[in-house]
N, C-alpha and C. Protein backbone atom coordinates (compact mmCIF):
# COMPACT_ATOMS: atom_id res chain seq x y z
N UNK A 1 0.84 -1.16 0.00
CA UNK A 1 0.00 0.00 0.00
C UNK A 1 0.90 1.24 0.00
N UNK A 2 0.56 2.47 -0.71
CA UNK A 2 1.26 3.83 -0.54
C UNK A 2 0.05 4.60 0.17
N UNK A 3 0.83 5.41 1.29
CA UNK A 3 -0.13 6.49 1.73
C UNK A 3 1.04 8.02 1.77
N UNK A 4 0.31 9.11 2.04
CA UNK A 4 0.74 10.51 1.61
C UNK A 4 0.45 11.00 3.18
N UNK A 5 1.54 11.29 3.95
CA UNK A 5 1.43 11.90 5.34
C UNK A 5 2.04 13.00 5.21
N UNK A 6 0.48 13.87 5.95
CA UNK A 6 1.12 15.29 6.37
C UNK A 6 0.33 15.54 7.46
N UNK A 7 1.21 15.84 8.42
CA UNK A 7 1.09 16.04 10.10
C UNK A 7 0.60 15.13 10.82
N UNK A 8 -0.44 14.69 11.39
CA UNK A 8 -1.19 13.97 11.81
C UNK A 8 -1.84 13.08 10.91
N UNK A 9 -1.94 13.63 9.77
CA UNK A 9 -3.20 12.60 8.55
C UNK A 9 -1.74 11.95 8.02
N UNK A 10 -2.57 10.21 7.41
CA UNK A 10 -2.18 9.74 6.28
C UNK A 10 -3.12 8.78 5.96
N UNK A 11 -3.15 9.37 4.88
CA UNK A 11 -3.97 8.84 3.96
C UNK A 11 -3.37 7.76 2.81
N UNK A 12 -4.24 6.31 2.69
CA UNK A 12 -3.73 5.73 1.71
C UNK A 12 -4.12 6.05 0.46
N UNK A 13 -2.96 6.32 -0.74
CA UNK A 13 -3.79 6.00 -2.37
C UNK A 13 -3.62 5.22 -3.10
N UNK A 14 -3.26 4.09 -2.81
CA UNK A 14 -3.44 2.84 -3.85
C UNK A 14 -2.31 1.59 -3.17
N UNK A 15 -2.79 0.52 -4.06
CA UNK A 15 -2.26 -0.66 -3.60
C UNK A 15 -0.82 -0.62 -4.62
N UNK A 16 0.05 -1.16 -4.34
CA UNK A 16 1.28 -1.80 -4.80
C UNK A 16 1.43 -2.90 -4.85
N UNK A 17 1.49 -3.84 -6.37
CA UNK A 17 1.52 -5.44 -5.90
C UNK A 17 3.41 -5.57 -6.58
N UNK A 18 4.25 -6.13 -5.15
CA UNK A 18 5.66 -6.38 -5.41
C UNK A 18 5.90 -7.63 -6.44
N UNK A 19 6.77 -7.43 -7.50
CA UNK A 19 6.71 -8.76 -8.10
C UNK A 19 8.45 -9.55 -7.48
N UNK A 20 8.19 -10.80 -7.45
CA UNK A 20 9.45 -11.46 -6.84
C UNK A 20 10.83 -10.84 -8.23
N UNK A 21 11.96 -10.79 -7.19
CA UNK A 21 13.23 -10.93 -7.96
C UNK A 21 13.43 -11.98 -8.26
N UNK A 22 13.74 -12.82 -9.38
CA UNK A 22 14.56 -13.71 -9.93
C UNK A 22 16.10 -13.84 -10.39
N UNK A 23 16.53 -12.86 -10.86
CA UNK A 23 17.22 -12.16 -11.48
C UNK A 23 18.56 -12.33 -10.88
N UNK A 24 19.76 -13.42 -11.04
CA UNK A 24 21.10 -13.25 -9.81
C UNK A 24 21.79 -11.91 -9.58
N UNK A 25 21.74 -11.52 -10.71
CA UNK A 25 22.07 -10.14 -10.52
C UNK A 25 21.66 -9.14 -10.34
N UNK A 26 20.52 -9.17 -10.60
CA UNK A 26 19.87 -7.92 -9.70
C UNK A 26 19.82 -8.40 -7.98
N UNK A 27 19.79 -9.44 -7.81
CA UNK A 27 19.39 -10.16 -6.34
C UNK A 27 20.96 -9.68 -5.64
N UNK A 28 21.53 -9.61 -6.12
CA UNK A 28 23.25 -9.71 -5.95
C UNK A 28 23.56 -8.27 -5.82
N UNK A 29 23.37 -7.45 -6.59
CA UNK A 29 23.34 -5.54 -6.90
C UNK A 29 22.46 -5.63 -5.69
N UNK A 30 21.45 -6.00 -4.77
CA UNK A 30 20.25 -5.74 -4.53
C UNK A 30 20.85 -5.95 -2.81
N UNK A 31 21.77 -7.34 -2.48
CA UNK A 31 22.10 -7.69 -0.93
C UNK A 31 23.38 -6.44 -1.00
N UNK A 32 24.62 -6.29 -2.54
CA UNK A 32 25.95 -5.28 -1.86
C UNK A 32 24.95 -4.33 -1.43
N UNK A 33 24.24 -3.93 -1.83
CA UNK A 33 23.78 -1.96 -1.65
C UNK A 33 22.93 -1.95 -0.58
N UNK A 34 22.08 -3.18 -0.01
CA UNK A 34 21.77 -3.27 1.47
C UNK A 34 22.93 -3.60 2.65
N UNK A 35 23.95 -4.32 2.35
CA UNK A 35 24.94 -4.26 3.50
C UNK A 35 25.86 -2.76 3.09
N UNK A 36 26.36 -2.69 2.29
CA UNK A 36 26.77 -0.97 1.95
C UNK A 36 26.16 0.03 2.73
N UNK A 37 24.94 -0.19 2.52
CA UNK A 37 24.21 0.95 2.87
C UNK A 37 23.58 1.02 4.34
N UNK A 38 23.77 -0.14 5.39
CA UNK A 38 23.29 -0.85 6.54
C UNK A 38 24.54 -1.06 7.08
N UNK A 39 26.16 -1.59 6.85
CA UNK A 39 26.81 -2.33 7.36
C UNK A 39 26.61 -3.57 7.75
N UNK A 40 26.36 -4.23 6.89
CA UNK A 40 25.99 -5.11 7.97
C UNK A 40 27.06 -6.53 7.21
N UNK A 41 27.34 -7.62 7.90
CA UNK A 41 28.18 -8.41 7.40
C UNK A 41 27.07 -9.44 6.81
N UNK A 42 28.40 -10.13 5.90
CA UNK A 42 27.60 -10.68 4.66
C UNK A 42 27.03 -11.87 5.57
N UNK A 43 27.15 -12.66 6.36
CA UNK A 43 26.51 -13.51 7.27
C UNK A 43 25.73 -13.04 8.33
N UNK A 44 26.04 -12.00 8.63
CA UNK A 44 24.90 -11.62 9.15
C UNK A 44 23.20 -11.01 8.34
N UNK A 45 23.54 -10.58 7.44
CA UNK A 45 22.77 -10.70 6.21
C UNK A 45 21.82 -11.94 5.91
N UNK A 46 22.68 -12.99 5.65
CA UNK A 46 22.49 -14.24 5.21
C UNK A 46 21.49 -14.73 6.21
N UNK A 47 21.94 -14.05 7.53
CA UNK A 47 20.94 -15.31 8.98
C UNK A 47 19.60 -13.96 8.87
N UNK A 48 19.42 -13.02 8.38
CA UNK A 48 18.08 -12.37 8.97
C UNK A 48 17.65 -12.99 6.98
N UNK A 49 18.04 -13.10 6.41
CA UNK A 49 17.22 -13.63 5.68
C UNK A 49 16.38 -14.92 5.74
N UNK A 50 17.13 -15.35 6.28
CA UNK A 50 16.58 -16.83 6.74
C UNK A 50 15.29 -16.54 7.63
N UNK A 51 15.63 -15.47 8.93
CA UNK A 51 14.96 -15.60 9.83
C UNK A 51 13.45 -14.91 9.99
N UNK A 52 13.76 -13.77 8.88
CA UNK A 52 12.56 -12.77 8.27
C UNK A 52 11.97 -13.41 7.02
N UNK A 53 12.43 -14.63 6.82
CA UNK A 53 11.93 -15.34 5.19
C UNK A 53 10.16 -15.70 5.46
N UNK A 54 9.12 -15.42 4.69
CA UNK A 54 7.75 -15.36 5.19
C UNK A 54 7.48 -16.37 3.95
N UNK A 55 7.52 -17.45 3.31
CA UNK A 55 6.84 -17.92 2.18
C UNK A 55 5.21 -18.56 2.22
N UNK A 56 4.87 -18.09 3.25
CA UNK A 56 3.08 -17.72 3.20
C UNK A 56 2.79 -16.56 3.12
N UNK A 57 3.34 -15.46 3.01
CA UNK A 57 3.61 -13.93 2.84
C UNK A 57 2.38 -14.37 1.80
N UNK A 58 1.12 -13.18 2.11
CA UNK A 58 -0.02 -12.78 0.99
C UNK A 58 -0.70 -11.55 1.45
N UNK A 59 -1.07 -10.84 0.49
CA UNK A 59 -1.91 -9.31 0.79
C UNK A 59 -3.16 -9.63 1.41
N UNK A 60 -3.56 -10.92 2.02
CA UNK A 60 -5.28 -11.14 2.02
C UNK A 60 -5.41 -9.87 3.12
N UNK A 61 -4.42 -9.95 4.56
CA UNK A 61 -4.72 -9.16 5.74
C UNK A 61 -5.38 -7.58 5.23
N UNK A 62 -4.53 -7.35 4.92
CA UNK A 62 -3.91 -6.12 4.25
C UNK A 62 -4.85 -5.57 3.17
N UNK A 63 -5.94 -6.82 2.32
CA UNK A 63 -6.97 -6.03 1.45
C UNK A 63 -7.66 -6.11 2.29
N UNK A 64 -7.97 -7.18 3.39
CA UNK A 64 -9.14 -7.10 4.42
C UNK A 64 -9.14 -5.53 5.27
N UNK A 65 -8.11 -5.01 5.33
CA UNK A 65 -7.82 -4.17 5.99
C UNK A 65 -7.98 -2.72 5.25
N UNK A 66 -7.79 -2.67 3.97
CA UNK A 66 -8.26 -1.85 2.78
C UNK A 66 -9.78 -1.49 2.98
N UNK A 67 -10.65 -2.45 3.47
CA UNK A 67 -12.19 -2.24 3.62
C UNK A 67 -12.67 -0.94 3.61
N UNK A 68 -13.80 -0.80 2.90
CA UNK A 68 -13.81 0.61 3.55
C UNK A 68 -15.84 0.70 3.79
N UNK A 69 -15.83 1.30 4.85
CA UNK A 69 -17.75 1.66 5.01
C UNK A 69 -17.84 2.87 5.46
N UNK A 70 -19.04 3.13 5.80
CA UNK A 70 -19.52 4.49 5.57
C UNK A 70 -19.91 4.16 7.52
N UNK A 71 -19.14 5.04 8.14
CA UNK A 71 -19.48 5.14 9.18
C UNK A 71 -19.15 6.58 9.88
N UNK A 72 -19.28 7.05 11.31
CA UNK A 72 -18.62 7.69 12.02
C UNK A 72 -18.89 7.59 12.97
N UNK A 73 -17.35 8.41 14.02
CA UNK A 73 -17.39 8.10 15.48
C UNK A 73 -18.29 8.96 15.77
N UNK A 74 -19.44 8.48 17.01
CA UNK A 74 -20.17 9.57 17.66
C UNK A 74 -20.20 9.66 19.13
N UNK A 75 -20.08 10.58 19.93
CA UNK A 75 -18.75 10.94 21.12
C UNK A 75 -20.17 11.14 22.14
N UNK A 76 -20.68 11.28 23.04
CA UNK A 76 -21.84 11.68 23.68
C UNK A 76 -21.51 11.57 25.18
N UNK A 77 -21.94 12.24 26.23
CA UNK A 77 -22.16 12.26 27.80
C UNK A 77 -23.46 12.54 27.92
N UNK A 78 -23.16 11.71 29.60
CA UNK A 78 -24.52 12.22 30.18
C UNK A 78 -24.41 12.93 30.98
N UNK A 79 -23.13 13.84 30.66
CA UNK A 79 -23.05 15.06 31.99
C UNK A 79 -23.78 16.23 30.70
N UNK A 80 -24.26 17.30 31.20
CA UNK A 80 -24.61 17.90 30.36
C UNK A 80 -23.65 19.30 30.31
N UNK A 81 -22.42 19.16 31.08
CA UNK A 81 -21.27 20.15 30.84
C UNK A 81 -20.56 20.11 29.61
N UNK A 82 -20.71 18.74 29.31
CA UNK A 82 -19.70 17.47 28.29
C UNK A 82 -19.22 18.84 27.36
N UNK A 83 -17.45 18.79 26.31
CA UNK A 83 -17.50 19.52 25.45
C UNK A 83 -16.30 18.66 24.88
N UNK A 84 -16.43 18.09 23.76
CA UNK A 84 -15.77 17.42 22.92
C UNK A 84 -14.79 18.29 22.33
N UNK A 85 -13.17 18.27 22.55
CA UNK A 85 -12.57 18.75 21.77
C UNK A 85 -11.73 18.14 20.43
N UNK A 86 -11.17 17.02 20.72
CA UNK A 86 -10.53 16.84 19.64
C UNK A 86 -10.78 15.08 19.54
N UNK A 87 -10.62 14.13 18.10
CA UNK A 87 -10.67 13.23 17.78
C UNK A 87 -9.46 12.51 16.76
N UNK A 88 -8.66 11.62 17.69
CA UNK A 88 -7.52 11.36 16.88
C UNK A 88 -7.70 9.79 16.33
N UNK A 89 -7.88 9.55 15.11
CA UNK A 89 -8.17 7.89 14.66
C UNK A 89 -6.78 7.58 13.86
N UNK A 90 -6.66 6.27 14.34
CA UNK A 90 -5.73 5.33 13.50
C UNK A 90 -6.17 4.06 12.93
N UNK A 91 -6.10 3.82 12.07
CA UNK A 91 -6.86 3.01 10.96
C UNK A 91 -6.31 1.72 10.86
N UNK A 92 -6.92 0.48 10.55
CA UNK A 92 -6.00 -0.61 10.37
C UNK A 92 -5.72 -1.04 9.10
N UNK A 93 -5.99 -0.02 8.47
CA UNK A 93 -5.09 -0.12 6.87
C UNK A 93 -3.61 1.13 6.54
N UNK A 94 -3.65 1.55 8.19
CA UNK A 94 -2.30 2.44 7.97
C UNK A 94 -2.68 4.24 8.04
N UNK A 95 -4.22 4.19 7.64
CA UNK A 95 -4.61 5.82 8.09
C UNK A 95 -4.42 6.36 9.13
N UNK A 96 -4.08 7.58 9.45
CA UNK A 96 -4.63 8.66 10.39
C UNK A 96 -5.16 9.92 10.43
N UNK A 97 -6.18 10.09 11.22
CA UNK A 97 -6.76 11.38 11.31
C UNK A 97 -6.83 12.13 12.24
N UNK A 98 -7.27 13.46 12.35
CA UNK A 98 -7.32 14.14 13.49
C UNK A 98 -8.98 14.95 13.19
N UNK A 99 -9.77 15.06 14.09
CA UNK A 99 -10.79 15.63 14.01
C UNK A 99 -10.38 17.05 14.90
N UNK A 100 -11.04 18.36 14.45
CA UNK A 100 -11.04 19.15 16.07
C UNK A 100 -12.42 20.16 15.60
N UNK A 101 -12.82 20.51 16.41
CA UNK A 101 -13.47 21.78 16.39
C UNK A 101 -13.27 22.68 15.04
N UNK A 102 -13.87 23.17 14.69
CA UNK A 102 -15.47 22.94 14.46
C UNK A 102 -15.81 21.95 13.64
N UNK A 103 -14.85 21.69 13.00
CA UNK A 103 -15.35 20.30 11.87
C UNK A 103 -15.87 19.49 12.69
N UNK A 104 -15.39 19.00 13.96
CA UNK A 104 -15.78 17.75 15.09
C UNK A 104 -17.07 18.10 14.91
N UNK A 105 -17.70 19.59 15.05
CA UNK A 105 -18.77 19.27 15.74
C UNK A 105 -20.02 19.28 14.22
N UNK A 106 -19.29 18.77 13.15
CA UNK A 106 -19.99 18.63 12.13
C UNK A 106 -19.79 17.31 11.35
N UNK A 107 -19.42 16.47 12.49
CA UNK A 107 -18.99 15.24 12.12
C UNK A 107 -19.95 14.31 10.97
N UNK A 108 -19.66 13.93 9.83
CA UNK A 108 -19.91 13.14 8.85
C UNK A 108 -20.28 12.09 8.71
N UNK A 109 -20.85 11.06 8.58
CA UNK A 109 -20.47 9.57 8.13
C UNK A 109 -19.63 9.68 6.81
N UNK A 110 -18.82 9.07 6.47
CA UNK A 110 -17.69 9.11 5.32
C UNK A 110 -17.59 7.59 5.28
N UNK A 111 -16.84 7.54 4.22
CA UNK A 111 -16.31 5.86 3.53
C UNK A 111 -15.26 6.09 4.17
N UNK A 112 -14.87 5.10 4.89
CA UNK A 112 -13.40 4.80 6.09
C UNK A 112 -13.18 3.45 6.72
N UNK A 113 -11.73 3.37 6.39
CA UNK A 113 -11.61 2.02 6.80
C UNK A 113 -11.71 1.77 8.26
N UNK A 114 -11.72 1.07 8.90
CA UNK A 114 -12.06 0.71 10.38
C UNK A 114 -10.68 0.96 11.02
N UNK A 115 -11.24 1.53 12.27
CA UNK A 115 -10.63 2.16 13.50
C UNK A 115 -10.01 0.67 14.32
N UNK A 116 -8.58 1.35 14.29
CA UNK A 116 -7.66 0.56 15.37
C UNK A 116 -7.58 0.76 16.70
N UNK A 117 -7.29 2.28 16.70
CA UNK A 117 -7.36 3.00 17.98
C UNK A 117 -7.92 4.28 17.59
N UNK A 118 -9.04 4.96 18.75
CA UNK A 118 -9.47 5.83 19.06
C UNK A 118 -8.97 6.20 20.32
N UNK A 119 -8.39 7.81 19.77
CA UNK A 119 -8.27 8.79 20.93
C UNK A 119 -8.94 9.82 21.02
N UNK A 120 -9.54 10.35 22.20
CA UNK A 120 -10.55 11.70 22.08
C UNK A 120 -10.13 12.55 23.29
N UNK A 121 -10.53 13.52 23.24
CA UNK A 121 -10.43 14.84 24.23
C UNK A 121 -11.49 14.97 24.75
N UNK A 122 -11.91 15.60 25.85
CA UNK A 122 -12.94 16.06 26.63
C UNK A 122 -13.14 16.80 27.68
N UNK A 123 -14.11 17.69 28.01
CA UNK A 123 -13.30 18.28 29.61
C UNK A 123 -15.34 18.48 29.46
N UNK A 124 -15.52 18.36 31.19
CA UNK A 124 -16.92 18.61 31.80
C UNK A 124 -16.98 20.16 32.87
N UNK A 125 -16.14 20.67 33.22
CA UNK A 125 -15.75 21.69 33.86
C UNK A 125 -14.29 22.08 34.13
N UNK A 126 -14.13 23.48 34.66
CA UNK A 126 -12.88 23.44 34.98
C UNK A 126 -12.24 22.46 35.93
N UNK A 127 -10.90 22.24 35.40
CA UNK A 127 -10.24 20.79 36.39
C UNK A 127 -11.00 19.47 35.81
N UNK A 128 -11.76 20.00 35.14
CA UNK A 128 -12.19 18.57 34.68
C UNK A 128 -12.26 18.27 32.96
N UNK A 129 -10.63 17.69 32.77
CA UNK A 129 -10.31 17.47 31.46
C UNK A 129 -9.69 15.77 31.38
N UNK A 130 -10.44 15.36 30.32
CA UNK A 130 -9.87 14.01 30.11
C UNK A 130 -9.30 13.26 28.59
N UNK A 131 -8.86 11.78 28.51
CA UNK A 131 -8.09 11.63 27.39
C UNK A 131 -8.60 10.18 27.13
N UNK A 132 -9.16 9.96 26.43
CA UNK A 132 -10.14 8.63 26.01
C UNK A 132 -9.28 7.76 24.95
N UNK A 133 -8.89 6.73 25.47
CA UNK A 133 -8.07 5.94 23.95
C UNK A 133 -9.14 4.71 24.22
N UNK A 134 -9.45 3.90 22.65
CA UNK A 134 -10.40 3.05 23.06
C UNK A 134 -9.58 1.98 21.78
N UNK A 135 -9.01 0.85 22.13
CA UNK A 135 -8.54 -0.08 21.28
C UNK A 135 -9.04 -1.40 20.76
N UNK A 136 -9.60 -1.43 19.07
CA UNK A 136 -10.78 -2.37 18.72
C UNK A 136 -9.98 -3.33 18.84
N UNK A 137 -10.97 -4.54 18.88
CA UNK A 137 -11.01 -5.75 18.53
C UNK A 137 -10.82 -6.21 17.30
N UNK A 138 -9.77 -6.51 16.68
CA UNK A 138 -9.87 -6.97 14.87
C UNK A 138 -11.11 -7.63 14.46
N UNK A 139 -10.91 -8.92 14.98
CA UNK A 139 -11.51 -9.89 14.83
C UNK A 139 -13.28 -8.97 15.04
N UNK A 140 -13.51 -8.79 15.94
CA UNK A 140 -15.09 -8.22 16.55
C UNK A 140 -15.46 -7.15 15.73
N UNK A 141 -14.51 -5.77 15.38
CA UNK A 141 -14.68 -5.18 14.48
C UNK A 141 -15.14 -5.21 13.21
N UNK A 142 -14.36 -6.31 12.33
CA UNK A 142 -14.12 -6.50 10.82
C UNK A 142 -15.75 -7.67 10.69
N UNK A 143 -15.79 -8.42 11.54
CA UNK A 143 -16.57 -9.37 11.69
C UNK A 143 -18.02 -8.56 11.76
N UNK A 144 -18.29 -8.01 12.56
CA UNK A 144 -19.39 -6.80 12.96
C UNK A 144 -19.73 -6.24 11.61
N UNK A 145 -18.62 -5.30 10.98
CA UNK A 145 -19.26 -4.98 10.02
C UNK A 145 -19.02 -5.77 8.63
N UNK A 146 -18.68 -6.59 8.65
CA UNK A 146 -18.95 -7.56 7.40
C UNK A 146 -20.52 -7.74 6.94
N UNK A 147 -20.61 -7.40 6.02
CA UNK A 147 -21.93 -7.46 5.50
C UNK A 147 -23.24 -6.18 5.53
N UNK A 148 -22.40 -5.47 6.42
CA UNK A 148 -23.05 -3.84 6.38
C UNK A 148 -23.33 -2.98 5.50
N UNK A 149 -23.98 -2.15 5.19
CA UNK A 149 -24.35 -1.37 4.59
C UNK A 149 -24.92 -0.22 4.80
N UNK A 150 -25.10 1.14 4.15
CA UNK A 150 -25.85 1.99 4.59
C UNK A 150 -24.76 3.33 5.13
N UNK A 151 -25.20 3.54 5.91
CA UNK A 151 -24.67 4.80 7.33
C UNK A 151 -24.39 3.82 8.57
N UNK A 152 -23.56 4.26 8.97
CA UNK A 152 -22.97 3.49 10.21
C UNK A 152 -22.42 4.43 11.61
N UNK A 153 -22.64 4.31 12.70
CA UNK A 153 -22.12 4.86 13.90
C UNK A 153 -21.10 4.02 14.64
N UNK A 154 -20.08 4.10 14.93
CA UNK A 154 -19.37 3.84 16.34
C UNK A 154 -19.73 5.00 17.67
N UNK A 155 -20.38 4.31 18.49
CA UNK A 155 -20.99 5.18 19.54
C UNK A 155 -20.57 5.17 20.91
N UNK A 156 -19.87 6.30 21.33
CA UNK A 156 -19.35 6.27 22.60
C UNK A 156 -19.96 6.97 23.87
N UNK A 157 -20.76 6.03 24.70
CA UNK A 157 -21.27 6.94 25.41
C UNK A 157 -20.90 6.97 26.74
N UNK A 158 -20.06 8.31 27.10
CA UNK A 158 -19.38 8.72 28.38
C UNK A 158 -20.33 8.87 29.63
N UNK A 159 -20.38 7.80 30.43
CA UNK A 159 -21.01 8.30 32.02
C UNK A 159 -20.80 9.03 32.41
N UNK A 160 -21.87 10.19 33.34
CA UNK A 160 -21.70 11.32 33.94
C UNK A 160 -20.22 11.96 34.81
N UNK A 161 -19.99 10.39 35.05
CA UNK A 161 -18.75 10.91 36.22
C UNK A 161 -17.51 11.03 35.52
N UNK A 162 -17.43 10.91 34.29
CA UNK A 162 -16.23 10.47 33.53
C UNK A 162 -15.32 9.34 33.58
N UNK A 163 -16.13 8.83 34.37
CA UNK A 163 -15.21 7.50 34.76
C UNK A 163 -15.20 6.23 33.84
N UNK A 164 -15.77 5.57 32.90
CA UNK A 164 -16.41 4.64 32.44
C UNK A 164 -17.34 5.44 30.54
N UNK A 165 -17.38 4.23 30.24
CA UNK A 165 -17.95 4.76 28.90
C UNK A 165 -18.33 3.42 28.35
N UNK A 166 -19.05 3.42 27.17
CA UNK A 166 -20.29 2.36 26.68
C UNK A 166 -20.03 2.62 25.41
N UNK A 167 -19.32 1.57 24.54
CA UNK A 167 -19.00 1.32 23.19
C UNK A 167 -20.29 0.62 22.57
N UNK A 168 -21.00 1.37 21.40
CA UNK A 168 -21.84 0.44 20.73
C UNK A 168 -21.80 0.58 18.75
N UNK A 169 -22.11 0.24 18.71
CA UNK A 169 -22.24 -0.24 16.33
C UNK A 169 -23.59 -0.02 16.30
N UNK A 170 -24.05 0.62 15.70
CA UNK A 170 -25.63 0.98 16.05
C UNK A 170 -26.25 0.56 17.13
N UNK A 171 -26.10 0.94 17.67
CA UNK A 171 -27.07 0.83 19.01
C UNK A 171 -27.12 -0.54 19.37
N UNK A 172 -25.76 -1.62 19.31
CA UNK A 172 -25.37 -2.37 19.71
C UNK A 172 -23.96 -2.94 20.11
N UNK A 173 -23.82 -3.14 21.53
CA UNK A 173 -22.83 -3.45 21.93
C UNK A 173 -21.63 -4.46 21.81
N UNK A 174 -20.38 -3.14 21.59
CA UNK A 174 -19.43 -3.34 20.81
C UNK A 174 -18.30 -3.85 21.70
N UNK A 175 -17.50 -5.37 21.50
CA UNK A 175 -16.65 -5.65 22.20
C UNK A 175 -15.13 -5.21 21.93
N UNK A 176 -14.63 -4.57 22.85
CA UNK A 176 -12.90 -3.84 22.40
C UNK A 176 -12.36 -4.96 23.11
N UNK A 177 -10.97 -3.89 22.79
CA UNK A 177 -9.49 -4.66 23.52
C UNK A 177 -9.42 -4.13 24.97
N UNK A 178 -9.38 -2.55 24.61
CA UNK A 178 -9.12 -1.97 26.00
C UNK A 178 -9.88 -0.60 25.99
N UNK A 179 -10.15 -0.28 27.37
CA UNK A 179 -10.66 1.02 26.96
C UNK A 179 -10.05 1.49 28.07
N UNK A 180 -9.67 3.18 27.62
CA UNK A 180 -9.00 3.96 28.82
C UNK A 180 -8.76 5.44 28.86
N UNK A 181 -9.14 6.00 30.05
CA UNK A 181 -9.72 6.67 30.28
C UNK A 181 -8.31 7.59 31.41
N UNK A 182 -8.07 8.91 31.25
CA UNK A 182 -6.89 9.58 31.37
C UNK A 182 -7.14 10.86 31.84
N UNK A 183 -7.02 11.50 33.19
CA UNK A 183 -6.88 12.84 33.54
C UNK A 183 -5.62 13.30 32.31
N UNK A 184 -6.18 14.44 32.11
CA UNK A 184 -5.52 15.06 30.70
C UNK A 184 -5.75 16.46 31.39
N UNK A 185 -4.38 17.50 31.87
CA UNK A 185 -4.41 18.58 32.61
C UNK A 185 -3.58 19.57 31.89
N UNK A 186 -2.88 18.88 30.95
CA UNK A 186 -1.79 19.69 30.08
C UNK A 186 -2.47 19.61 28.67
N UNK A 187 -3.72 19.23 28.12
CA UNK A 187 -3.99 19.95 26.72
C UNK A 187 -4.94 21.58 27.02
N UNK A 188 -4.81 22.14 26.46
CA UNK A 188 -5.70 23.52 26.29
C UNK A 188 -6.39 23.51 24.87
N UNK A 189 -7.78 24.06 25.13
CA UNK A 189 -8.10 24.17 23.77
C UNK A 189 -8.92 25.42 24.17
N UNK A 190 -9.09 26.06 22.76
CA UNK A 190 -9.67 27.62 22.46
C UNK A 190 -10.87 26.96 23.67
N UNK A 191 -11.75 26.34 23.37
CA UNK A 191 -12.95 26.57 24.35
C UNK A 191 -13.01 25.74 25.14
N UNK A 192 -11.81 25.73 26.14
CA UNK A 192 -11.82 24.80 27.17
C UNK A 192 -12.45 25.76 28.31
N UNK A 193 -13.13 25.04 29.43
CA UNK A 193 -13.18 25.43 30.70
C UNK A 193 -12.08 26.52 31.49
N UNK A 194 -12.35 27.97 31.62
CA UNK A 194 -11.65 28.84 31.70
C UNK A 194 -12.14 29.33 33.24
């Protein structure tokens, strides 16, 4: 896959399919100019080839991971101070994004490949700022939405106390890896709690 990163975003644009070397001499031009260019000794060379050698190596993960649906994250409390500042996604086809204000608060459903990790911002009053990372499930994820269609939500809904939060896929409950939840005292944002 090639993707195009600038700052926080990367975005993929297209697949790359590698074709094998055959060639002794290009294979040969191909190990001097990696130990040249690495140091590395010609046996030592020789043993990570062996040891990095993958001959079940196939793109299946990797197009599975290409997927793409029409969803978005949607962030919610039941404190009614709640103020969403920023939304950072990492993708399991290699994307990243950053959501913030005001776009956040005009959030989309878009065609996007599925979320690896979610990080979010939040603050309910002054002194009260937090840092949400929420890490999917491959398997539960990809599986979930296999066969979907339409508009789609990932739905996060933050308990009053900030303590705890409720992952759901339309309005059904979504199993992660980890979820976690972070006094966050050092971000500032234009409309934080002043």
């Amino acid at each position: 896959m090639v993707w195009v990163n600038y700052g926080l975003t990367v975005i993929e644009i297209g697949r790359y399919q590698a074709k094998a070397v055959t060639d002794p001499k290009e294979l040969e031009s191909a190990k001097n100019k990696h130990l040249e260019t690495w140091r590395f000794t010609p046996e030592y060379f020789d043993e990570l080839a062996k040891k990095l050698y993958n001959p079940d190596a196939n793109c299946d993960q990797w197009d599975m991971f290409r997927l793409r649906y029409n969803w978005k994250p949607v962030i919610t409390s039941e404190n009614p101070n709640f103020r969403l500042f920023a939304i950072n996604t990492e993708y399991y086809n290699g994307e990243k994004d950053q959501m913030m204000r005001p776009w956040l608060l005009e959030n989309k459903i878009r065609d996007r490949a599925l979320p690896n990790v979610l990080q979010f911002f939040w603050e309910t009053g002054i002194g009260e700022k937090f840092e949400g990372r929420i890490f999917f499930n491959q398997n539960e994820i990809f599986s979930r939405f296999k066969g979907l269609s339409g508009d789609n939500e990932i739905q996060l809904k933050i308990a009053k106390d900030n303590r705890s939060l409720e992952i759901l896929l339309n309005n059904q409950e979504l199993e992660v890896d980890s979820i976690r939840i972070y006094p966050n005292s050092k971000r500032n944002f234009n409309d934080s709690y002043k």
